[in-house]
Protein backbone atom coordinates (compact mmCIF):
# COMPACT_ATOMS: atom_id res chain seq x y z
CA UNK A 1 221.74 75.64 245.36
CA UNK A 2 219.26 76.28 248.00
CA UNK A 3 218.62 74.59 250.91
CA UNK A 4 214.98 73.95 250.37
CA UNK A 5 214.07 71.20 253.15
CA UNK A 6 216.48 73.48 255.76
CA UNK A 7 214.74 76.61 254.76
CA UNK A 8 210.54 74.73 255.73
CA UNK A 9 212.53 72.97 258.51
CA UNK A 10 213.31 76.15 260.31
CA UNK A 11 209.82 77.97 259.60
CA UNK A 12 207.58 75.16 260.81
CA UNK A 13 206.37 74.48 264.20
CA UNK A 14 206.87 71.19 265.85
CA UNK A 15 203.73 68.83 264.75
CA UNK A 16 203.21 70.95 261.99
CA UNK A 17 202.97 69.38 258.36
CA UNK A 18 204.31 71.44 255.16
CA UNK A 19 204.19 70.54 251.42
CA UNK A 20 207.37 71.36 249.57
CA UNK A 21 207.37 72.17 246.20
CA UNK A 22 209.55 74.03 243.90
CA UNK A 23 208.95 77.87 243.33
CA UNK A 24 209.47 78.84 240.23
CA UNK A 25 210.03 82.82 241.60
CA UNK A 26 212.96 81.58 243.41
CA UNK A 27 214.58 79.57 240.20
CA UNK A 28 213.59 75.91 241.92
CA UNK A 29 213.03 73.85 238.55
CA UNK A 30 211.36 70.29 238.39
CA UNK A 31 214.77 69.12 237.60
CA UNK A 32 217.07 71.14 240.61
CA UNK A 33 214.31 70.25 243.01
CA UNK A 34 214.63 66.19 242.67
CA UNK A 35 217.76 66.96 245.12
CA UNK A 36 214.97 68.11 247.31
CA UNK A 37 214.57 64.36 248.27
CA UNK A 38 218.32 63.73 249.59
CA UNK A 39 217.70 67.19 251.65
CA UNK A 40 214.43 65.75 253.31
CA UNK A 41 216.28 62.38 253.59
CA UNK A 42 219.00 63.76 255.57
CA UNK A 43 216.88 65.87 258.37
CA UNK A 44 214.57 62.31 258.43
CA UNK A 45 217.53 60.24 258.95
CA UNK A 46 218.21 62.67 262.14
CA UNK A 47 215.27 61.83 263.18
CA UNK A 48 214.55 66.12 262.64
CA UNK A 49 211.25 65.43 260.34
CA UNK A 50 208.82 62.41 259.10
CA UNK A 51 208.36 62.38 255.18
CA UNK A 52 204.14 61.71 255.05
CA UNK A 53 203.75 61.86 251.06
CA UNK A 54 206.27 61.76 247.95
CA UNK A 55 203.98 63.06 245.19
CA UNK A 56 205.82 62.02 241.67
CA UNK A 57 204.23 63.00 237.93
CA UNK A 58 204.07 60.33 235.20
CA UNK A 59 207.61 60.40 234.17
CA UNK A 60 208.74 59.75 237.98
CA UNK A 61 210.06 62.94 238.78
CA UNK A 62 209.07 64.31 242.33
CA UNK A 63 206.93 67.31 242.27
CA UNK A 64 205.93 67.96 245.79
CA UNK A 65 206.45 66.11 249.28
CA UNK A 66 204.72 66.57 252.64
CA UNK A 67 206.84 66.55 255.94
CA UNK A 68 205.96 66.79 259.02
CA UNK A 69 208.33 68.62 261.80
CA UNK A 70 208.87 66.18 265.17
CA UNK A 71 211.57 67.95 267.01
């Protein structure tokens, strides 16, 4: 699996605000990308990011979340 919230983290500027969301050319299902979440958690939780929006679809599962890059 992919290090999808690593792979933003390191593109983006600092300030700079991304939505994540799975690619479908790169194999990211709805259903690998909900581990998306723990990735984002961790670089928040080291104070690396701030998680603006958690977009979820009807059934709850998270489609697409905006971060923003602080250090």
């Amino acid at each position: 699996m992919r290090d999808i919230a690593n792979e933003f983290y390191e593109k983006m500027r600092v300030g700079g605000t991304a939505w994540i969301r799975p690619v479908a050319a790169k194999g990211d299902t709805l259903a690998s990308f909900q581990d998306v979440h723990d990735q984002v958690r961790r670089l928040a939780d080291e104070g690396l990011i701030a998680i603006n929006t958690i977009k979820r679809q009807d059934d709850g599962l998270i489609d697409a979340i905006r971060i923003q890059k602080l250090a």
